[in-house]
PDB file of N, CA and C in Angstrom:
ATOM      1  N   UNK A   1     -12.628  31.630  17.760  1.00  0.00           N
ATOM      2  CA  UNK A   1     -12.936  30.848  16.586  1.00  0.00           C
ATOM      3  C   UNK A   1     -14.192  31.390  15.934  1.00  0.00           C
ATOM      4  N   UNK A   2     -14.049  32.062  15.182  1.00  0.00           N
ATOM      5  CA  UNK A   2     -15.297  33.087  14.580  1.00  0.00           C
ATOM      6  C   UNK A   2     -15.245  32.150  13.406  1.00  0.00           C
ATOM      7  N   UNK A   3     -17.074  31.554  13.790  1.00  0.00           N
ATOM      8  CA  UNK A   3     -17.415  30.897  12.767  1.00  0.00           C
ATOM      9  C   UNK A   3     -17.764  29.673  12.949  1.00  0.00           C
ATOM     10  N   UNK A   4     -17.158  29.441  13.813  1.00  0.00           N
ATOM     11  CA  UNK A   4     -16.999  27.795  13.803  1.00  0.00           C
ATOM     12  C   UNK A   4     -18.075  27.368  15.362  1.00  0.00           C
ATOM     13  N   UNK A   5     -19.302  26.986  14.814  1.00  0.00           N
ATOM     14  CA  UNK A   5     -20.016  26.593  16.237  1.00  0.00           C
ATOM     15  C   UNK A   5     -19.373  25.464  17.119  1.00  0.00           C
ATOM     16  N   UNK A   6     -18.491  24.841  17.096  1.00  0.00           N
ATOM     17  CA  UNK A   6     -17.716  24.103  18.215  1.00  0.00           C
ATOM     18  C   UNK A   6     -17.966  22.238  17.824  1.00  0.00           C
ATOM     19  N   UNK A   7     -18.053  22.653  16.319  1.00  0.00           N
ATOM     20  CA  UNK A   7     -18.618  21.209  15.886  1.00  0.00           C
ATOM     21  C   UNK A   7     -17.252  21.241  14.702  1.00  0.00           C
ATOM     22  N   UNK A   8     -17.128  19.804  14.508  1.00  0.00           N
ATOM     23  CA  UNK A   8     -15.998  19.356  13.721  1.00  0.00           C
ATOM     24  C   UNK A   8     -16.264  20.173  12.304  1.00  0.00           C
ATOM     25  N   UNK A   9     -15.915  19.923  11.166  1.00  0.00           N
ATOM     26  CA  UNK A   9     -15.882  20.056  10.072  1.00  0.00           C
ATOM     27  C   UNK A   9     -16.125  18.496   9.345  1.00  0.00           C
ATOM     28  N   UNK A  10     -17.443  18.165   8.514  1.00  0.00           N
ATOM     29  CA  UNK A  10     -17.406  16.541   8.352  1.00  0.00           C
ATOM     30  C   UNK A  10     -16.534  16.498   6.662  1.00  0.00           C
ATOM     31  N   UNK A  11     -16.092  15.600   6.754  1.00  0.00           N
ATOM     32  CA  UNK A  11     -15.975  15.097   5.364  1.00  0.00           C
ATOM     33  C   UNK A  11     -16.773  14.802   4.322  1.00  0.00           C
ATOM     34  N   UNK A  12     -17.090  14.946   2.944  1.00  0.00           N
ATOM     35  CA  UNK A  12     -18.126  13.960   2.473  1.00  0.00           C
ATOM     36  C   UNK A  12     -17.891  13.115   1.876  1.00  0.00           C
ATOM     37  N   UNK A  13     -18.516  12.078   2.111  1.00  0.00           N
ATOM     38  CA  UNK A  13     -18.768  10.081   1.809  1.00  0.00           C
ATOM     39  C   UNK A  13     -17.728  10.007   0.217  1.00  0.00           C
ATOM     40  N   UNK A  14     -16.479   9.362   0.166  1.00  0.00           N
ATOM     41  CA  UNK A  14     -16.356   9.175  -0.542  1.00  0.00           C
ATOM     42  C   UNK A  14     -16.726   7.903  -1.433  1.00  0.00           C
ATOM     43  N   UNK A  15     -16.101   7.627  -2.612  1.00  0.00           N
ATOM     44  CA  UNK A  15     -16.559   6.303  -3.058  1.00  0.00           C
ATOM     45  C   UNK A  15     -15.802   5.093  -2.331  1.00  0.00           C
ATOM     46  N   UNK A  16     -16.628   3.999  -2.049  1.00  0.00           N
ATOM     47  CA  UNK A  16     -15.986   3.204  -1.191  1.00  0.00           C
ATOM     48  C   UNK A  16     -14.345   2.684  -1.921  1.00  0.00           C
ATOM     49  N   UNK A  17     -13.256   2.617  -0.778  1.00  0.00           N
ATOM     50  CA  UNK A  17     -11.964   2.029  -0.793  1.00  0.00           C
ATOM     51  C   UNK A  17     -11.947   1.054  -0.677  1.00  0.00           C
ATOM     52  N   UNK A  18     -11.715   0.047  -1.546  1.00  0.00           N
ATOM     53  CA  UNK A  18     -11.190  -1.138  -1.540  1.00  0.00           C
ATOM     54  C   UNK A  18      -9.511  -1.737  -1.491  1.00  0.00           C
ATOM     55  N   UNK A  19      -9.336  -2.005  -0.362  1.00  0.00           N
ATOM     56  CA  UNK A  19      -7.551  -2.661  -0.166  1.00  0.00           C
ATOM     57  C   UNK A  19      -7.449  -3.918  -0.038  1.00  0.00           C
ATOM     58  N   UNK A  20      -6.615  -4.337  -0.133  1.00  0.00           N
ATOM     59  CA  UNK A  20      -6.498  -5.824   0.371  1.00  0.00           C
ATOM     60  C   UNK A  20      -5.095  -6.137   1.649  1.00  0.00           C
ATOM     61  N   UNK A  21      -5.522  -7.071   2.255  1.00  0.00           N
ATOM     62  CA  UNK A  21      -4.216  -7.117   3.768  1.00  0.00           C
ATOM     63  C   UNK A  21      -3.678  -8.319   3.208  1.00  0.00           C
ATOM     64  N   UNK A  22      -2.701  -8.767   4.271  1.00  0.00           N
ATOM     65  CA  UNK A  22      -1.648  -9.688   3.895  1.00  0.00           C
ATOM     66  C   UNK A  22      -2.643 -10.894   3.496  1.00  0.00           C
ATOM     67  N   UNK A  23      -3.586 -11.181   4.167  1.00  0.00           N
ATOM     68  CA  UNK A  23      -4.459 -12.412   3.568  1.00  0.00           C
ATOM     69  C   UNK A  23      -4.943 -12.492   2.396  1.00  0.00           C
ATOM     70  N   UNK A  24      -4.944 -11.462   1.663  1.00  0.00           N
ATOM     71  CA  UNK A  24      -5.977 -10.743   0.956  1.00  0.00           C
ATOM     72  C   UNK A  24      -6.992 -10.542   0.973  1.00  0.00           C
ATOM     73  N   UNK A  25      -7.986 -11.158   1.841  1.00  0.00           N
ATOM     74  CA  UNK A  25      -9.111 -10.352   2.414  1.00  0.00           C
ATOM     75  C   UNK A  25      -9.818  -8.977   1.789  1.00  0.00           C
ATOM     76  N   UNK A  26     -10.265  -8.945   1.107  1.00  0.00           N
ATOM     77  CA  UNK A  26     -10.662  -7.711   0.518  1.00  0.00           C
ATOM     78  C   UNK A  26     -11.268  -6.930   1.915  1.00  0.00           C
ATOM     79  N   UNK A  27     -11.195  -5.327   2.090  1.00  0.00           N
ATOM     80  CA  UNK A  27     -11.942  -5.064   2.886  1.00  0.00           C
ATOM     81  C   UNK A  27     -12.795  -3.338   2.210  1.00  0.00           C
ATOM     82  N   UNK A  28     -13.741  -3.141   3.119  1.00  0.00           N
ATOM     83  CA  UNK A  28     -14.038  -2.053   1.932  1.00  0.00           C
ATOM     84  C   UNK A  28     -14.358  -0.833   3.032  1.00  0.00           C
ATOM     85  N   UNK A  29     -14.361   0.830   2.941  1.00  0.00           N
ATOM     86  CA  UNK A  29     -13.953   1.500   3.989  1.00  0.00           C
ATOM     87  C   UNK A  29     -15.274   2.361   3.446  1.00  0.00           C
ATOM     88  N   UNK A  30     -16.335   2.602   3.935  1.00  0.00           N
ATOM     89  CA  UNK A  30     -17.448   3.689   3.843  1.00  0.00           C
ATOM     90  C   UNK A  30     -17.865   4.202   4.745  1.00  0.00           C
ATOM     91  N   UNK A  31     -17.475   5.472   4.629  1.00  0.00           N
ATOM     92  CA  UNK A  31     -18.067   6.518   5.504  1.00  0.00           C
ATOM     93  C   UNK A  31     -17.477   6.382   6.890  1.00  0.00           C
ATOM     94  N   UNK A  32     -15.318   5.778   6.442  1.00  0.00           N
ATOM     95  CA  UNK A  32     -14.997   5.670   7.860  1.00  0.00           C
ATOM     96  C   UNK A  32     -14.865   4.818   8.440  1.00  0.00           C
ATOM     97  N   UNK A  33     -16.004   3.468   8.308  1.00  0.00           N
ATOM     98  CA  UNK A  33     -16.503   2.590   8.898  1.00  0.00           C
ATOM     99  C   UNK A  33     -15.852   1.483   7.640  1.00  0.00           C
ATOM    100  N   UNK A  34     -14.930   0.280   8.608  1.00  0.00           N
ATOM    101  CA  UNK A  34     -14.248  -0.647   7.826  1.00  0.00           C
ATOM    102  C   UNK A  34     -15.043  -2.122   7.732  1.00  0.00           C
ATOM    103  N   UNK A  35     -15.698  -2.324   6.914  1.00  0.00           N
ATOM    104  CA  UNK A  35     -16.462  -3.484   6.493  1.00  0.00           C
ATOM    105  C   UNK A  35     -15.115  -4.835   5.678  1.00  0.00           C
ATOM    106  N   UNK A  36     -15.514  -5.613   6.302  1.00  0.00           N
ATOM    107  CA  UNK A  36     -14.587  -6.730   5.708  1.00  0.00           C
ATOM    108  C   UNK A  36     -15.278  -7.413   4.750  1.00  0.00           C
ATOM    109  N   UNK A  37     -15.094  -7.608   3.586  1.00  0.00           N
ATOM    110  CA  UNK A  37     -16.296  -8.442   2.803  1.00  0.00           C
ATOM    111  C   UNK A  37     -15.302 -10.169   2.395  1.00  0.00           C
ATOM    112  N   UNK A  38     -16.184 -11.091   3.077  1.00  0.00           N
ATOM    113  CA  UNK A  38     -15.649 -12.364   2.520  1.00  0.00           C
ATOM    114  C   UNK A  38     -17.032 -12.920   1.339  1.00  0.00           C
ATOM    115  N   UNK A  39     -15.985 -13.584   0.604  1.00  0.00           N
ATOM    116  CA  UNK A  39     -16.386 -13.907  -0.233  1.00  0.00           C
ATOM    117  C   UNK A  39     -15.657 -15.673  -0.533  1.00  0.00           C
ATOM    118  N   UNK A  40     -16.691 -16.331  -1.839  1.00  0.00           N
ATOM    119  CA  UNK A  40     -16.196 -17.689  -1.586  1.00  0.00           C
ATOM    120  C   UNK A  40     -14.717 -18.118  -2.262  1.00  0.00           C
ATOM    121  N   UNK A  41     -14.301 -18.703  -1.018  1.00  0.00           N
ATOM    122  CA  UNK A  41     -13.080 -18.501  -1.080  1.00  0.00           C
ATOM    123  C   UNK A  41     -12.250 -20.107  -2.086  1.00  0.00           C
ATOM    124  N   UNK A  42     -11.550 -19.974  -2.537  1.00  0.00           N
ATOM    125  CA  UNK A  42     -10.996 -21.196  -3.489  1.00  0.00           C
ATOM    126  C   UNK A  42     -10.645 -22.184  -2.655  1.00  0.00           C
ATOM    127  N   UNK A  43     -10.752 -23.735  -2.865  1.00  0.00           N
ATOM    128  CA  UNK A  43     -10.599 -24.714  -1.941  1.00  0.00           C
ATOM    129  C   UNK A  43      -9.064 -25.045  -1.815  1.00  0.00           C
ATOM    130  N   UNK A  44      -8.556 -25.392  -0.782  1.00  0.00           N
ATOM    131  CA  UNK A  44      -6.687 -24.789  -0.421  1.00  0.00           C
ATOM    132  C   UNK A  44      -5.905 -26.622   0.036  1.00  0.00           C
ATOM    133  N   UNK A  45      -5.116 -26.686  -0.762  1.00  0.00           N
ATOM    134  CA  UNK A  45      -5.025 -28.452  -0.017  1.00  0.00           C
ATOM    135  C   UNK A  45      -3.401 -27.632   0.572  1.00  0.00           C
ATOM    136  N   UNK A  46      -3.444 -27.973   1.692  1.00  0.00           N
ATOM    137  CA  UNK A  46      -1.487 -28.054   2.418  1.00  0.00           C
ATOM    138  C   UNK A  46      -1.200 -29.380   3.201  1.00  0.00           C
ATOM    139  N   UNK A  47      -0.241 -29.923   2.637  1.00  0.00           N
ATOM    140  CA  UNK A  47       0.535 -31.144   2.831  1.00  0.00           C
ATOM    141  C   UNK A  47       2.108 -30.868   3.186  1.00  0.00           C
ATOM    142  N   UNK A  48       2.384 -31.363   4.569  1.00  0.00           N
ATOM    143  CA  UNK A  48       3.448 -30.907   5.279  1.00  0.00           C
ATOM    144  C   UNK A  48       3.675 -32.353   5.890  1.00  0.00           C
ATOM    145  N   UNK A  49       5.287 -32.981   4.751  1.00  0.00           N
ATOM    146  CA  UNK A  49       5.785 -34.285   5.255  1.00  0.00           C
ATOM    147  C   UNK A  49       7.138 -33.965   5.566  1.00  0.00           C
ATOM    148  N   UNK A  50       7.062 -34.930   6.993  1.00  0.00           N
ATOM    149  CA  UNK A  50       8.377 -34.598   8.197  1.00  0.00           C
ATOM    150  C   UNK A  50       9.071 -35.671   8.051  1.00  0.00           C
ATOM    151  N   UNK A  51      10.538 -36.378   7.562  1.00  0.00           N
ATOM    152  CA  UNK A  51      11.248 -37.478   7.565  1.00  0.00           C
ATOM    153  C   UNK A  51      11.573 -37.415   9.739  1.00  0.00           C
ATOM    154  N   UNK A  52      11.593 -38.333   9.689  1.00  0.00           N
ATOM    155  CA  UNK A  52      12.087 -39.012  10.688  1.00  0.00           C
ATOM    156  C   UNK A  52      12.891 -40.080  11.854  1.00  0.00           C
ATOM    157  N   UNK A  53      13.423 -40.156  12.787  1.00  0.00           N
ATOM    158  CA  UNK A  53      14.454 -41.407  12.598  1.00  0.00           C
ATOM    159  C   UNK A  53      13.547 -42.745  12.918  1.00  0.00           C
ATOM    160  N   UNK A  54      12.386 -42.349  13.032  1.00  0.00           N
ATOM    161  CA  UNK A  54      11.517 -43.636  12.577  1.00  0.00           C
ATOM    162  C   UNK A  54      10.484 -44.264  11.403  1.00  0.00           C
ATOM    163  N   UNK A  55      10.752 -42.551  10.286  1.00  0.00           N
ATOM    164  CA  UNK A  55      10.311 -42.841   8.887  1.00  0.00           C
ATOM    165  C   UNK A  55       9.787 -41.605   8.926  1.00  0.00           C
ATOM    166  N   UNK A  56       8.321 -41.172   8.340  1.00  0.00           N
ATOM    167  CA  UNK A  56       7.958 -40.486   8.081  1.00  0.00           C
ATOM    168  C   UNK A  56       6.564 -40.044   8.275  1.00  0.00           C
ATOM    169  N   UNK A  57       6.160 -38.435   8.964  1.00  0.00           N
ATOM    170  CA  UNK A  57       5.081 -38.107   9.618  1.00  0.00           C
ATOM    171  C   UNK A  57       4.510 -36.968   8.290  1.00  0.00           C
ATOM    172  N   UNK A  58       3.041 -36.946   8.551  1.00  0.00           N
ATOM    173  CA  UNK A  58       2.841 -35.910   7.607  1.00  0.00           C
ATOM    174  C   UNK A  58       1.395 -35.475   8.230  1.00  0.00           C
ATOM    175  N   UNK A  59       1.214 -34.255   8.029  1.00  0.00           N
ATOM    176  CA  UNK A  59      -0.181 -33.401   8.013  1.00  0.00           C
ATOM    177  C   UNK A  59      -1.046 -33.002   6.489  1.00  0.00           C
ATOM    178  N   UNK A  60      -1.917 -33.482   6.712  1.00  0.00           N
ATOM    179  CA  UNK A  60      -2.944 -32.907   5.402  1.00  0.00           C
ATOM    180  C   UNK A  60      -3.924 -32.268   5.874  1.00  0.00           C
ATOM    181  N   UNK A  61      -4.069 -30.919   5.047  1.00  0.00           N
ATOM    182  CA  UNK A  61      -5.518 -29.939   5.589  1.00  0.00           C
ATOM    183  C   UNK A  61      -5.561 -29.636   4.127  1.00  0.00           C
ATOM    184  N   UNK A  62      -7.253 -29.224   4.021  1.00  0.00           N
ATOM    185  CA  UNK A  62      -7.857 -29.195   2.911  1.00  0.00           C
ATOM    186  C   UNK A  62      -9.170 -28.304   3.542  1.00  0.00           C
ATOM    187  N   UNK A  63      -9.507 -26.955   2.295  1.00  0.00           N
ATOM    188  CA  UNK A  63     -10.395 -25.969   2.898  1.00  0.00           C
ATOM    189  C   UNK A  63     -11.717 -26.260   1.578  1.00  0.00           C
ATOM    190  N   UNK A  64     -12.581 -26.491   2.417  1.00  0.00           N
ATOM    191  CA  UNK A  64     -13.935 -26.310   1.516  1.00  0.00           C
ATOM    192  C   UNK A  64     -14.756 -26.385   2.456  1.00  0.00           C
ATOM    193  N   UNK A  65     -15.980 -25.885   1.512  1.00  0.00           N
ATOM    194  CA  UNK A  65     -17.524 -26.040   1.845  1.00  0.00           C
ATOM    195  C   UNK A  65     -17.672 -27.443   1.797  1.00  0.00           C
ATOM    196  N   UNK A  66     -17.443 -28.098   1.498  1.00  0.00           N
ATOM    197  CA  UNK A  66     -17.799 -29.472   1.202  1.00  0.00           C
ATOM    198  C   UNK A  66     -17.106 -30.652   1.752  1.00  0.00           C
ATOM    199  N   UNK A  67     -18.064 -31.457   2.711  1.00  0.00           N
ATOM    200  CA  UNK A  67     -17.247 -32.347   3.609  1.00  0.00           C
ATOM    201  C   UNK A  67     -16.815 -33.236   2.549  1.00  0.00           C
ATOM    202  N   UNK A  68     -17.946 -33.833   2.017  1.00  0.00           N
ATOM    203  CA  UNK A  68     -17.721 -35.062   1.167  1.00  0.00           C
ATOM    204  C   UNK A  68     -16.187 -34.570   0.221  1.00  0.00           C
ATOM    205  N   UNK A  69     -16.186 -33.577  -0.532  1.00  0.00           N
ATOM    206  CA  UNK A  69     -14.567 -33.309  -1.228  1.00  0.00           C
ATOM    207  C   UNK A  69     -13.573 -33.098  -0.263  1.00  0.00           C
ATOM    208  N   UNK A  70     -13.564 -32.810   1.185  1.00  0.00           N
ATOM    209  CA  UNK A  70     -12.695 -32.782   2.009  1.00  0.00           C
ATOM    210  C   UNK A  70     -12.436 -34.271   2.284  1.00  0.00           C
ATOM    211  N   UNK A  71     -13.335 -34.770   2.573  1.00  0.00           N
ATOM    212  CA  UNK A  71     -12.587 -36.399   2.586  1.00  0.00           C
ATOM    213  C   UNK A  71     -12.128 -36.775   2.087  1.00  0.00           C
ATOM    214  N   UNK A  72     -12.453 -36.866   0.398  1.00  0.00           N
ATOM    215  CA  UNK A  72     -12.159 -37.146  -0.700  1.00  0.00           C
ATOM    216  C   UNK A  72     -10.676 -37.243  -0.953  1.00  0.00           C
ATOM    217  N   UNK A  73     -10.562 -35.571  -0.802  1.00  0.00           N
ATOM    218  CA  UNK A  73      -8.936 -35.008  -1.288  1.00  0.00           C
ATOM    219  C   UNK A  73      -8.201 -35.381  -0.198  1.00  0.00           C
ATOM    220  N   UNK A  74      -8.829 -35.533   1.016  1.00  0.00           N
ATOM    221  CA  UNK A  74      -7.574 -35.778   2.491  1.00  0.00           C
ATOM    222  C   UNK A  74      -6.762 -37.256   2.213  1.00  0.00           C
ATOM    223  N   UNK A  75      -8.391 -37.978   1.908  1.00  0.00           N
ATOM    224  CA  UNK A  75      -8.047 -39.571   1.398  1.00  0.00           C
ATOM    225  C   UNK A  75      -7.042 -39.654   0.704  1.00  0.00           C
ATOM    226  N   UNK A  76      -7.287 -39.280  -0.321  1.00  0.00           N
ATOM    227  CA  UNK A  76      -6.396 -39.127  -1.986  1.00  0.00           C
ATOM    228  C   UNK A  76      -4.805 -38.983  -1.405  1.00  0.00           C
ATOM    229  N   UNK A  77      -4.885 -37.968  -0.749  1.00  0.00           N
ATOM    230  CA  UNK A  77      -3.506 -37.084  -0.616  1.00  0.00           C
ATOM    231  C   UNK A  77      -2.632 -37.614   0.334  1.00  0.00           C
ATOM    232  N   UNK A  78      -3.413 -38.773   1.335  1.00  0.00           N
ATOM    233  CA  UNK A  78      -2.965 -39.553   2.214  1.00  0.00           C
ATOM    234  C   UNK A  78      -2.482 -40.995   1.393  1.00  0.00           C
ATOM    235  N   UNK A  79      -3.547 -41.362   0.553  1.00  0.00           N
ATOM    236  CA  UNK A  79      -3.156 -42.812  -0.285  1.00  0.00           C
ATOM    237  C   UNK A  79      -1.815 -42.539  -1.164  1.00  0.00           C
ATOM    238  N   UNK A  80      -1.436 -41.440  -1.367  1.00  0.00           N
ATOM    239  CA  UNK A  80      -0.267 -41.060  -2.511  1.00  0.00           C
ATOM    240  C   UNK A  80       0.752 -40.662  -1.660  1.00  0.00           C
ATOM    241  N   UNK A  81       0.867 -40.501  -0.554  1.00  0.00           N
ATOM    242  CA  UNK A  81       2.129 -40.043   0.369  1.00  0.00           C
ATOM    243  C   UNK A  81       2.108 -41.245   1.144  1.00  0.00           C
ATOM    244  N   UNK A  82       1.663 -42.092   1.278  1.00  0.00           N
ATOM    245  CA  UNK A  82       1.547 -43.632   1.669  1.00  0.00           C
ATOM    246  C   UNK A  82       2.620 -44.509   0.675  1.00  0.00           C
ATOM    247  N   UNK A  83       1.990 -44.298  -0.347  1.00  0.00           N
ATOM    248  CA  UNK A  83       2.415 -45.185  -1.478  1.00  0.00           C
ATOM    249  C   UNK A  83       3.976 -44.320  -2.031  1.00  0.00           C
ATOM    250  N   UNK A  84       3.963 -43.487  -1.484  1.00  0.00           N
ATOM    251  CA  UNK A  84       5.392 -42.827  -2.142  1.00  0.00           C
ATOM    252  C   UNK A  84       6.596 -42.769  -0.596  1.00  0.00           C
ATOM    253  N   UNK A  85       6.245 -42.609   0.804  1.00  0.00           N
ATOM    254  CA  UNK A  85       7.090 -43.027   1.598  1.00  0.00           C
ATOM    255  C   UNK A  85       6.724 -43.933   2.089  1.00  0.00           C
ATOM    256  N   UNK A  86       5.797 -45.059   2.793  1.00  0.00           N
ATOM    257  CA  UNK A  86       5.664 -45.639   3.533  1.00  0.00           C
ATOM    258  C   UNK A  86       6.193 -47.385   2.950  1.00  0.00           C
ATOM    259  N   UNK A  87       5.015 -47.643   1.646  1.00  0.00           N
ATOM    260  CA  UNK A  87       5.431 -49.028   0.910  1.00  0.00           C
ATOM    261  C   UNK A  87       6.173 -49.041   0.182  1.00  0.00           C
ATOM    262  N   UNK A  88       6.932 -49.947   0.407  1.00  0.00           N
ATOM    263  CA  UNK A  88       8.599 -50.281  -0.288  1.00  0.00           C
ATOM    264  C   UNK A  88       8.263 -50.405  -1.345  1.00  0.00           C
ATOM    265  N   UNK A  89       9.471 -49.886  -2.465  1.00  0.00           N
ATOM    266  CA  UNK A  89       9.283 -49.803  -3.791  1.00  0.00           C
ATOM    267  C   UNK A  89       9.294 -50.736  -4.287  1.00  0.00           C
ATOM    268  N   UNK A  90       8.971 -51.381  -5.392  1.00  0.00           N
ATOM    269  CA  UNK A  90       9.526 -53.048  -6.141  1.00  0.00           C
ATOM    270  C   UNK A  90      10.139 -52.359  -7.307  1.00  0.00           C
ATOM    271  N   UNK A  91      11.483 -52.946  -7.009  1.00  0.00           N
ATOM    272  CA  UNK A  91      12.212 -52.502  -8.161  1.00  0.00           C
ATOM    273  C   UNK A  91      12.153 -54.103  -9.322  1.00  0.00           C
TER     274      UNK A  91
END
């Protein structure tokens, strides 16, 4: 190997790559080295209602910084799936 002192060949630093994964997660790739960058993320409500042969079950999750709006919206989202399966309608 004439020439080559027994050391790799380096690359040079390109401009950082930005991709995104199935989460979208931005992540950013410099110098090789994979940095994940989070950032603030949008507040997420999921409501998952199960009929049943004894009526009806449901899960509420809600993503924030903020307890007080997490209660808020859990409340909310619980008083309206209450009032839409649980108490009988008046026709």
């Amino acid at each position: 190997m004439a020439g080559n002192n027994g050391s790799t060949p380096t690359k040079e630093a390109k401009t950082p790559k930005v991709t995104k994964t199935k989460e979208a997660k931005p992540q950013v790739v410099v110098g090789g080295t994979l940095h994940h960058v989070w950032d603030k993320q949008p507040a997420r409500l999921h409501v998952k209602v199960e009929r049943n042969s004894k009526g009806y079950n449901w899960e509420i999750a809600y993503e924030s910084e903020s307890l007080d709006e997490v209660l808020a919206r859990i409340q909310e989202a619980d008083a309206r799936i209450r009032q839409a399966f649980v108490e009988p309608v008046s026709q």
